[in-house]
Protein backbone atom coordinates (compact mmCIF):
# COMPACT_ATOMS: atom_id res chain seq x y z
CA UNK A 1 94.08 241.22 132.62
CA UNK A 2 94.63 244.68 132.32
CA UNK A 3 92.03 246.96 130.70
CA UNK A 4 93.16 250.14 129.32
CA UNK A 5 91.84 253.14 126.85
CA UNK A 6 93.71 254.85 124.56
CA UNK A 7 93.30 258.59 124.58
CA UNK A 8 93.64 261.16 121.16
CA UNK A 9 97.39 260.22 120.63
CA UNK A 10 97.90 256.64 122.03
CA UNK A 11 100.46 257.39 124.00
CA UNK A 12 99.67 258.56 127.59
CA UNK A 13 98.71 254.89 128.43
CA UNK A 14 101.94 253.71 127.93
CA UNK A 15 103.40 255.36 130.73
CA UNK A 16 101.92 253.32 133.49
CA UNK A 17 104.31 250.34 134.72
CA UNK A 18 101.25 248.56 136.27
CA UNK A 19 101.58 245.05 134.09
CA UNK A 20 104.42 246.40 132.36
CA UNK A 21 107.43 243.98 131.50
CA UNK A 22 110.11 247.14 131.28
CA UNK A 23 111.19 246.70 135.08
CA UNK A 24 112.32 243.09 134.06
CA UNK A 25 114.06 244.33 131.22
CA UNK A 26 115.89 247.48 132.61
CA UNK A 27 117.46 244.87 135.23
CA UNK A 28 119.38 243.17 132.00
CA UNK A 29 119.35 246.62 129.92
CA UNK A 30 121.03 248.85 133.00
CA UNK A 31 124.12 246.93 134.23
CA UNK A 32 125.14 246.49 130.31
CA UNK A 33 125.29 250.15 129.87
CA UNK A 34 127.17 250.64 132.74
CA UNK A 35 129.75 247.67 132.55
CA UNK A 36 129.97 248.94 128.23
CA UNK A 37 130.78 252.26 129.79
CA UNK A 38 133.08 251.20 132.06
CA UNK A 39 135.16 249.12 129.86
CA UNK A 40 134.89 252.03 127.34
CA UNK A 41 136.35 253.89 129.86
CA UNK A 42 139.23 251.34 130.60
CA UNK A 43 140.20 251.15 126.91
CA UNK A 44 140.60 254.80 126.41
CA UNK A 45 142.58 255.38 129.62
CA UNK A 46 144.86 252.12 129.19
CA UNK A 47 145.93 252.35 125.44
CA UNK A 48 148.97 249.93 126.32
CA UNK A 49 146.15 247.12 127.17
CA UNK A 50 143.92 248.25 124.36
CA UNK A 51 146.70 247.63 121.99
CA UNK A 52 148.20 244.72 123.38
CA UNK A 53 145.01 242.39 123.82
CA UNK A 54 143.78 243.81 120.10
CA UNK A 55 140.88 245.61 120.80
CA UNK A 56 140.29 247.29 117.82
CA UNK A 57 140.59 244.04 115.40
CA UNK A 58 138.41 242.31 118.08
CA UNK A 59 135.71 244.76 118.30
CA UNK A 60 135.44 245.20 114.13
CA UNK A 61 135.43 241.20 114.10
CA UNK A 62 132.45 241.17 116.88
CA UNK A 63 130.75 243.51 115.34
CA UNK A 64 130.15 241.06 112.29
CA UNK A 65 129.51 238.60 114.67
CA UNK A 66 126.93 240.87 116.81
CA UNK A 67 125.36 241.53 113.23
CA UNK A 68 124.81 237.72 112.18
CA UNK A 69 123.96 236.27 116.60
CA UNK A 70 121.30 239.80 116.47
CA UNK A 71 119.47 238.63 113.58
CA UNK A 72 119.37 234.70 114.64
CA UNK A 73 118.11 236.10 117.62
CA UNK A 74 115.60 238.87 116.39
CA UNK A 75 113.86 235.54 114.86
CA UNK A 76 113.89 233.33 117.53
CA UNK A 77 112.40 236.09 119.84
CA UNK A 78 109.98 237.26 117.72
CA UNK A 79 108.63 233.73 116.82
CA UNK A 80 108.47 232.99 120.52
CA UNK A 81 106.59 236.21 120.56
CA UNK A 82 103.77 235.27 117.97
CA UNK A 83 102.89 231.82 119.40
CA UNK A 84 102.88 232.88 122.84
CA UNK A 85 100.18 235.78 121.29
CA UNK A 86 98.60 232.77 119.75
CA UNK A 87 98.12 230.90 123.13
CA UNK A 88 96.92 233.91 124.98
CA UNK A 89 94.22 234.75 122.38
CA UNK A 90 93.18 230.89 121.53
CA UNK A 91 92.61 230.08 125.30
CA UNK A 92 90.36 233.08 126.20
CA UNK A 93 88.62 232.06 123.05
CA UNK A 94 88.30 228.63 123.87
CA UNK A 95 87.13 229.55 127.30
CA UNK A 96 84.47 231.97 126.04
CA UNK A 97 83.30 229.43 123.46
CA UNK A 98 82.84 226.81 126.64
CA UNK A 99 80.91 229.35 128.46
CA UNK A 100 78.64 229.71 125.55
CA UNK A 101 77.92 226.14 124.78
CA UNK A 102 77.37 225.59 128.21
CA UNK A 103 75.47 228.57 128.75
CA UNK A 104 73.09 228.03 125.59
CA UNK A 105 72.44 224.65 126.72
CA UNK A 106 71.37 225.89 130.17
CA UNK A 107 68.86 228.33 128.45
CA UNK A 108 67.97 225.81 126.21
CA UNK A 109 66.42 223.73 129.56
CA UNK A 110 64.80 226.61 131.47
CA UNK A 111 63.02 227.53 128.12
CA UNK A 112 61.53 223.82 127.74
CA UNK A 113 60.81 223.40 131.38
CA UNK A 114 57.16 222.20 132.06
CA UNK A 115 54.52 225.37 132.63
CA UNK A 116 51.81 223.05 134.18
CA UNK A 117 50.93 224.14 137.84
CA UNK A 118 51.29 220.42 138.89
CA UNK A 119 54.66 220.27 137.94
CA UNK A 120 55.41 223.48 139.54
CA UNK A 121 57.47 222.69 142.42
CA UNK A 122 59.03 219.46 140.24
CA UNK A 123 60.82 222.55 137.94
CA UNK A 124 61.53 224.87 140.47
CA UNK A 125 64.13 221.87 142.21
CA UNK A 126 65.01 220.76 138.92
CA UNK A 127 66.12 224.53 137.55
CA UNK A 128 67.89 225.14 140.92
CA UNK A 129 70.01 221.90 140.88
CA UNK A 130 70.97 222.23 137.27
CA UNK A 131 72.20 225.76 137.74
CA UNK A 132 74.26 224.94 140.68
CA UNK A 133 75.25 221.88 138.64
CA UNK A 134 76.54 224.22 135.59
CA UNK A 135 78.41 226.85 137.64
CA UNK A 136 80.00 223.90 139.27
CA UNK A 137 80.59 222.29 135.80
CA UNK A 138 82.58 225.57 134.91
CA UNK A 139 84.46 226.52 138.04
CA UNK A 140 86.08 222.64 137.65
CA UNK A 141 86.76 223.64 133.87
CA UNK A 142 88.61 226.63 135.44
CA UNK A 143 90.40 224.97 137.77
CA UNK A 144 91.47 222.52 135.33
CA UNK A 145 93.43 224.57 132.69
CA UNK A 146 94.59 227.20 135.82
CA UNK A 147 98.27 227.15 137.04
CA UNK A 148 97.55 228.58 140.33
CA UNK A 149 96.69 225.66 142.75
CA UNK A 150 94.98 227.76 145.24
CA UNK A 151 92.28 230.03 143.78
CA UNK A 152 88.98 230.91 145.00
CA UNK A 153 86.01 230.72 142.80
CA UNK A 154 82.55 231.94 143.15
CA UNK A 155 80.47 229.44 143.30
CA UNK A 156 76.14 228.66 144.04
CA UNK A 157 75.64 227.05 147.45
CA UNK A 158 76.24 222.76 147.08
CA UNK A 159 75.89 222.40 150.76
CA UNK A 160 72.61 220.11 150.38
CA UNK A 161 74.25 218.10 147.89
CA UNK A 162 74.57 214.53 148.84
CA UNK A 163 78.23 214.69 150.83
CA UNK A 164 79.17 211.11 149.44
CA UNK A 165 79.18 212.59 145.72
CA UNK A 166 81.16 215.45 146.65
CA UNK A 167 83.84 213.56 148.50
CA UNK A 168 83.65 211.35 144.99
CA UNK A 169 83.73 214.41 143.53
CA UNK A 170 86.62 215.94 145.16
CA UNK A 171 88.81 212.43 144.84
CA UNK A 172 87.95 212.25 140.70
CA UNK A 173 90.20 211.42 137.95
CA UNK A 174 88.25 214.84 136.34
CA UNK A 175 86.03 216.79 137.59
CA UNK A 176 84.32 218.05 134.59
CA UNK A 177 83.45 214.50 133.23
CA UNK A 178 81.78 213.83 136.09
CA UNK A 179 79.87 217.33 136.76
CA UNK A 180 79.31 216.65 132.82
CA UNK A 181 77.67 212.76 133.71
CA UNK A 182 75.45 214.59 136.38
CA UNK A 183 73.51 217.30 134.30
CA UNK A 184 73.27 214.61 131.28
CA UNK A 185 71.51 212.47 133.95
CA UNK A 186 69.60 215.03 135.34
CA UNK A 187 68.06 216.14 131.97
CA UNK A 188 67.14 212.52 131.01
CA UNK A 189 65.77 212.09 134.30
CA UNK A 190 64.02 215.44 134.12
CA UNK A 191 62.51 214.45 130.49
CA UNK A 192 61.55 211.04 131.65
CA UNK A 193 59.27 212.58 134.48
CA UNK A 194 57.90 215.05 132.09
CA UNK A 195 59.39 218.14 134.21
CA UNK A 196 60.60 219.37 130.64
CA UNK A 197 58.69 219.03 127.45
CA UNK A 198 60.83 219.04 124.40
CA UNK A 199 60.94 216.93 121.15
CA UNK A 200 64.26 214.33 121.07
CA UNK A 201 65.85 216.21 118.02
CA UNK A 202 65.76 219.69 120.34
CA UNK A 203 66.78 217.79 123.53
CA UNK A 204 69.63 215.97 121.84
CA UNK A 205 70.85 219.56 120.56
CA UNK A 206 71.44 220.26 124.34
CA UNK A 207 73.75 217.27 124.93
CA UNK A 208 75.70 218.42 121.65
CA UNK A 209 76.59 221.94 123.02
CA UNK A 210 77.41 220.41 126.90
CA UNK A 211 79.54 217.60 124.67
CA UNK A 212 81.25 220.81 122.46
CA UNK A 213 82.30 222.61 125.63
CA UNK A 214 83.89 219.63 127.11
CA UNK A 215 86.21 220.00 123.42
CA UNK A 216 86.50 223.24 123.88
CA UNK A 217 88.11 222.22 127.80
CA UNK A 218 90.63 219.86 126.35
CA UNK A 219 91.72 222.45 123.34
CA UNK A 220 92.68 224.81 126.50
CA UNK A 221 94.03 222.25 128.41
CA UNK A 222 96.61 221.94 125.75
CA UNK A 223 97.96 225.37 126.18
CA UNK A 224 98.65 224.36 130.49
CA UNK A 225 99.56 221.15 129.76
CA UNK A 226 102.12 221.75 126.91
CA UNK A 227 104.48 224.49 127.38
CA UNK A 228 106.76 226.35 124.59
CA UNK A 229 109.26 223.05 123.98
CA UNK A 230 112.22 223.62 126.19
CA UNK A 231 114.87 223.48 123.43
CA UNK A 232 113.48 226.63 121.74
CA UNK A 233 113.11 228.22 125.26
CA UNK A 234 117.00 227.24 126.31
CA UNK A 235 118.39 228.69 122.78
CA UNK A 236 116.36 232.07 123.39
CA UNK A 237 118.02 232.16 127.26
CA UNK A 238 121.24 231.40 126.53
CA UNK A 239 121.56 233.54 123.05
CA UNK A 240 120.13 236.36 125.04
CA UNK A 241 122.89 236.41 127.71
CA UNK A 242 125.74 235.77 125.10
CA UNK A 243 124.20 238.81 123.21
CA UNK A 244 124.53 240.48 126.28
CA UNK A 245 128.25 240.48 126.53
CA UNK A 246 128.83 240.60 123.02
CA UNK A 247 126.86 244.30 123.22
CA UNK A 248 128.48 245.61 126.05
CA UNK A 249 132.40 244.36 124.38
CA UNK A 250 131.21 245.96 120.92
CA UNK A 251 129.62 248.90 122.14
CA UNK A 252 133.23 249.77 124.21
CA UNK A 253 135.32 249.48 121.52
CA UNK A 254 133.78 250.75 118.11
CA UNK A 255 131.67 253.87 119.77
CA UNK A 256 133.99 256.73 120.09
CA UNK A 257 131.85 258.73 123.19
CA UNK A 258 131.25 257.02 126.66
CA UNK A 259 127.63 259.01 126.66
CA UNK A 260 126.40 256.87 123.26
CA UNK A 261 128.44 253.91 124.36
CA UNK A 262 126.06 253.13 126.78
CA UNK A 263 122.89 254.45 125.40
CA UNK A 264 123.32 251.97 122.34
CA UNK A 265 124.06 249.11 124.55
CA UNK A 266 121.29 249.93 127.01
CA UNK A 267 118.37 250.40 124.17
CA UNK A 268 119.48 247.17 122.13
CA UNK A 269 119.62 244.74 125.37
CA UNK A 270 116.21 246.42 126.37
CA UNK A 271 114.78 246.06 123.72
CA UNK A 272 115.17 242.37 122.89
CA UNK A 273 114.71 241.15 126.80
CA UNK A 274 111.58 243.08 126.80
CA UNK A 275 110.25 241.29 123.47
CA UNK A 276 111.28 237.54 125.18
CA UNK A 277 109.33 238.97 128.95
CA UNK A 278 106.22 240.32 127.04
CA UNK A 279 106.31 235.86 125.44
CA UNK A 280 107.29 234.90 128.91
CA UNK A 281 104.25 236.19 130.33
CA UNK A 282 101.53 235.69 127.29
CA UNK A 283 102.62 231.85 127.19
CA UNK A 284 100.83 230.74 130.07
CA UNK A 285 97.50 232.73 129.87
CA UNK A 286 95.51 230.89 132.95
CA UNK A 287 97.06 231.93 135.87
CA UNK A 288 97.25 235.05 137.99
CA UNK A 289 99.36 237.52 136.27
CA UNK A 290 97.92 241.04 135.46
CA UNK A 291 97.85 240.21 132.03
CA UNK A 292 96.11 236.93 132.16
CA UNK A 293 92.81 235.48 131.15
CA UNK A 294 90.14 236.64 133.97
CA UNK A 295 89.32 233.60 135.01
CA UNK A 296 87.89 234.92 138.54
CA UNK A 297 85.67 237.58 136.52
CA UNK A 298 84.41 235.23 133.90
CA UNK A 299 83.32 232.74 136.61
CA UNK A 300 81.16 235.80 138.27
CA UNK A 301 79.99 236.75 135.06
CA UNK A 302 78.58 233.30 134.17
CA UNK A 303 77.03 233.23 137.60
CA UNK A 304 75.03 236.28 137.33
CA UNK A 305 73.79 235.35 133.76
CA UNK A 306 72.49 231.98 135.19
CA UNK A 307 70.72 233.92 137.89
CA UNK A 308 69.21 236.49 135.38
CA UNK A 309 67.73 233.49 133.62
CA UNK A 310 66.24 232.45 137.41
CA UNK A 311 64.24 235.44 137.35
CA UNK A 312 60.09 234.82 136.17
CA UNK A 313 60.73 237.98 134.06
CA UNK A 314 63.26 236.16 131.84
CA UNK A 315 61.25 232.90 131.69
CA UNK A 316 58.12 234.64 129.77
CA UNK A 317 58.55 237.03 126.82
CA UNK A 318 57.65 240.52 127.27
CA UNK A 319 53.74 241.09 126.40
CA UNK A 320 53.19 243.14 123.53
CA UNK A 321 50.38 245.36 122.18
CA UNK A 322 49.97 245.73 118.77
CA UNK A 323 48.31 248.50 116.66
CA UNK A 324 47.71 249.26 113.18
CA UNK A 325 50.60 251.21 112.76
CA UNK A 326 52.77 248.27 113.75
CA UNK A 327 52.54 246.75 110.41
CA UNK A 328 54.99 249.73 109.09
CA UNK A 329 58.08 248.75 111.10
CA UNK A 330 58.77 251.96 111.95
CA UNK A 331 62.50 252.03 112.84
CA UNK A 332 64.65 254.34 115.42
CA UNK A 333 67.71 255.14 115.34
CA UNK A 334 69.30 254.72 119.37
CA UNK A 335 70.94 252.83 121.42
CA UNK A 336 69.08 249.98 123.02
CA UNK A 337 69.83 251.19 126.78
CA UNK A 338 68.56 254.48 125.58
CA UNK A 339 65.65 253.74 123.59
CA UNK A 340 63.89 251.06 126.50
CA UNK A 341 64.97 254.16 129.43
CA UNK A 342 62.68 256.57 127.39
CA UNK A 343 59.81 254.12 126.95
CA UNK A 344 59.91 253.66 130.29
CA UNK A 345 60.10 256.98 131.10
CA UNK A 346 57.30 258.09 128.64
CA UNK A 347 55.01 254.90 130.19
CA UNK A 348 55.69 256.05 134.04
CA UNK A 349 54.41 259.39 133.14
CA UNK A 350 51.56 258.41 131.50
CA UNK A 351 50.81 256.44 134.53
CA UNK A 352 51.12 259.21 136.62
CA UNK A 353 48.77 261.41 133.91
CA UNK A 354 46.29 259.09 134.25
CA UNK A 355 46.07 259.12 137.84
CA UNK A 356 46.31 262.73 138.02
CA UNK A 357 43.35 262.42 135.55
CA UNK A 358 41.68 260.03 137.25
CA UNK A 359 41.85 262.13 140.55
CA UNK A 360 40.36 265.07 138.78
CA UNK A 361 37.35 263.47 137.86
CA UNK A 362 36.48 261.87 141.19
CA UNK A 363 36.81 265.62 142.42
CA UNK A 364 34.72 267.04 139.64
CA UNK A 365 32.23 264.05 140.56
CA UNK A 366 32.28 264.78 144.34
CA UNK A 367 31.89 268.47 143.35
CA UNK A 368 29.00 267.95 141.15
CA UNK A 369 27.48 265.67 143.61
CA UNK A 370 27.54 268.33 146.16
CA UNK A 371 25.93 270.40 143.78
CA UNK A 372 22.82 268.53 143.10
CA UNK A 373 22.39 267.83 146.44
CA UNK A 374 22.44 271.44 147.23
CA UNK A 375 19.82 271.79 144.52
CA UNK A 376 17.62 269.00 145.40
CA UNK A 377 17.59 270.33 149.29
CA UNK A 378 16.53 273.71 147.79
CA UNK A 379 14.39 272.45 145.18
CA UNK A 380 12.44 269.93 148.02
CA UNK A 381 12.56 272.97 150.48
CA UNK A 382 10.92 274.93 147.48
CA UNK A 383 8.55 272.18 147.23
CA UNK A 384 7.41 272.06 150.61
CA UNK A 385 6.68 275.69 151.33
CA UNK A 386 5.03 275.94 147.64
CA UNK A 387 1.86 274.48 148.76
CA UNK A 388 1.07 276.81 151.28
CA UNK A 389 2.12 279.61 149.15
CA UNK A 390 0.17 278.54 146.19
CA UNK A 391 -2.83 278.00 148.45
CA UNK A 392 -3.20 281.35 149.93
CA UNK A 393 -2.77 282.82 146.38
CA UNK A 394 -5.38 281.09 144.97
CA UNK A 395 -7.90 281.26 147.59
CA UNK A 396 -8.20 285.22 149.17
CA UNK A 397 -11.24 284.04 151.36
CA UNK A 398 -9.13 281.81 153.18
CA UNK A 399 -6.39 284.19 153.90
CA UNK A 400 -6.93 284.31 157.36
CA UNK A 401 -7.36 280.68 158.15
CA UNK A 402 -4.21 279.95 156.15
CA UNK A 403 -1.83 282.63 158.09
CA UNK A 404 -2.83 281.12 160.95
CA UNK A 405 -1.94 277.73 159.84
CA UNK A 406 1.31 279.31 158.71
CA UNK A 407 1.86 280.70 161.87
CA UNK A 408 1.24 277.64 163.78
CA UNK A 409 3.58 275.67 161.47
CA UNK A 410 6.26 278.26 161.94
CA UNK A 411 6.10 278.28 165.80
């Protein structure tokens, strides 16, 4: 499917011919230009022919008829048009509406699954067989409603899958009944061991939504299966050619220049093949025409939601920590990319604050340390030479004895 934006005007996009269904049309549109301007030509420059065979009377008659067979035709084309619009848009519906039935059910499971650490192992093998299990489910869904036989899917690793259920598997009736019949046994079988805890009106709300997408598969499978009825399809084809001619006669006779002649004839033929190409290609939506239904995207996409489920992040809600101010519901206004990128912005550098912080005070505790152990060196050293200071101030008669107790100390 081709994805395109529009710019100021809505116009430059139109020029690209990358899906476009104007080649197919300017292969009808061209040659009746040139064969109106050629017999154009041949009428003016035989008058004896032009006369004879009645020209004139013939080309006022078929314009009448051109009239009345271009109406008849406008409808027809235009009503193949809408319902071939109507099949494109109700089967990527339908498929989307699968995806999310199956997709809810699936996260519907990994939210009941068992948190006990007994029955840790028991949940990990049953999560990783039922996703495997669902993106088969879908891929056969997919390959079901496709009109490509050979297509390549993405799809989990089912190599350690019994092989004699696969070969069953491969040789079914239908695939999706039977991938279906698996994860309905696997999530009784999973209840019954207690590797998920749910209540029976919850767990029966999963079988509903896998049971709903399975509807949702046989409302596509409609669309493939049943084609535009092949009367209505004939009529358009064959009214299309005989317009054809009857342009390219009318357009000789009744336009006076050769130039015109074969612009009119070339813009009505384009136009109405172009209308019939653009049903052509919208009534089959699932195969692999540029303007299809993805069907190779939306099985990645599935895919890589199951596996962001997988993650431990998405199996436990985000922690929260509330405050007074909470009960306020403050509200801002931004976009929800936007707004978590800033929290976590603001939270990484108030991480990084605190550290700095932190760092900061172990210096300004190291540094202080020093300190005090400078001043308790000093303040001991003061201490120790004190005494003999003190004691030859307070005792003059012993002057002598105490220098020379000073002196022996020193040396």
């Amino acid at each position: 499917m081709i994805k395109y934006e529009t710019d100021k005007w809505a116009v430059r996009f139109a020029f690209s011919l990358h899906g476009s269904v104007f080649p197919k049309a300017i292969v009808w549109a061209g040659p009746c230009g040139i064969v109106s301007m050629c017999m154009h030509w041949f009428f003016r420059n035989v008058p004896e022919f032009f006369n004879s065979f009645g020209a004139g009377d013939l080309g006022q008659q078929g314009a009448s008829v051109l009239a009345g067979s271009t109406f008849i035709l406008g409808f027809l084309v235009v009503f193949r048009s809408q319902q071939a619009y109507s099949r494109w848009w109700e089967g990527g519906t339908l498929l989307q509406q699968l995806r999310g039935e199956w997709f809810n059910a699936f996260s519907n499971l990994m939210a009941v699954c068992n948190t006990d650490p007994a029955k840790k192992q028991e949940v990990m093998e049953f999560q990783h067989r039922l996703i495997r299990l669902v993106s088969l489910l879908y891929c056969a869904a997919i390959e079901q409603v496709s009109t490509v036989q050979m297509q390549n899917y993405d799809l989990f690793d089912i190599a350690d899958f019994d092989h004699k259920t696969l070969t069953y598997l491969l040789d079914a009736h239908d695939r999706c009944e039977v991938c279906l019949q698996w994860i309905q046994r696997l999530i009784g079988e999973a209840n019954e061991h207690q590797v998920i805890k749910v209540a029976p009106p919850i767990l029966s709300r999963v079988y509903n939504q896998l049971g709903n997408g399975i509807v949702n598969l046989n409302n596509a499978r409609k669309i493939t299966e049943f084609p535009i009825p092949y009367p209505l399809a004939q009529m358009i084809t064959f009214m299309l050619m005989a317009h054809w001619s009857i342009t390219a006669f009318v357009c000789a006779v009744s336009v006076e220049r050769i130039f015109w002649c074969g612009i009119i004839s070339f813009c009505v033929v384009f136009s109405f093949w172009s209308i019939n190409y653009i049903a052509v290609e919208l009534e089959q939506p699932f195969g692999n025409d540029t303007n299809d239904v993805p069907l190779v995207e939306m099985q990645t996409d599935l895919n890589n939601s199951l596996i962001s489920l997988m993650d431990e992040r998405a199996q436990q809600p985000p922690q929260f920590t509330f405050r007074p101010e909470h009960v306020e519901l403050g509200k801002v206004k931004s976009s929800l990319g936007l707004r978590i990128s800033k929290l976590v912005e603001e939270r990484e550098m108030c991480c990084i604050d605190d550290v700095m912080l932190e760092g900061e005070k172990n210096e300004d505790l190291t540094d202080s340390r020093a300190v005090s152990t400078k001043e308790a060196v000093s303040i001991q050293a003061t201490r120790e030479v004190e005494p003999f200071v003190g004691e030859v101030s307070m005792d003059p008669k012993s002057a002598s004895s105490n220098a020379a107790k000073n002196q022996s100390l020193s040396s």
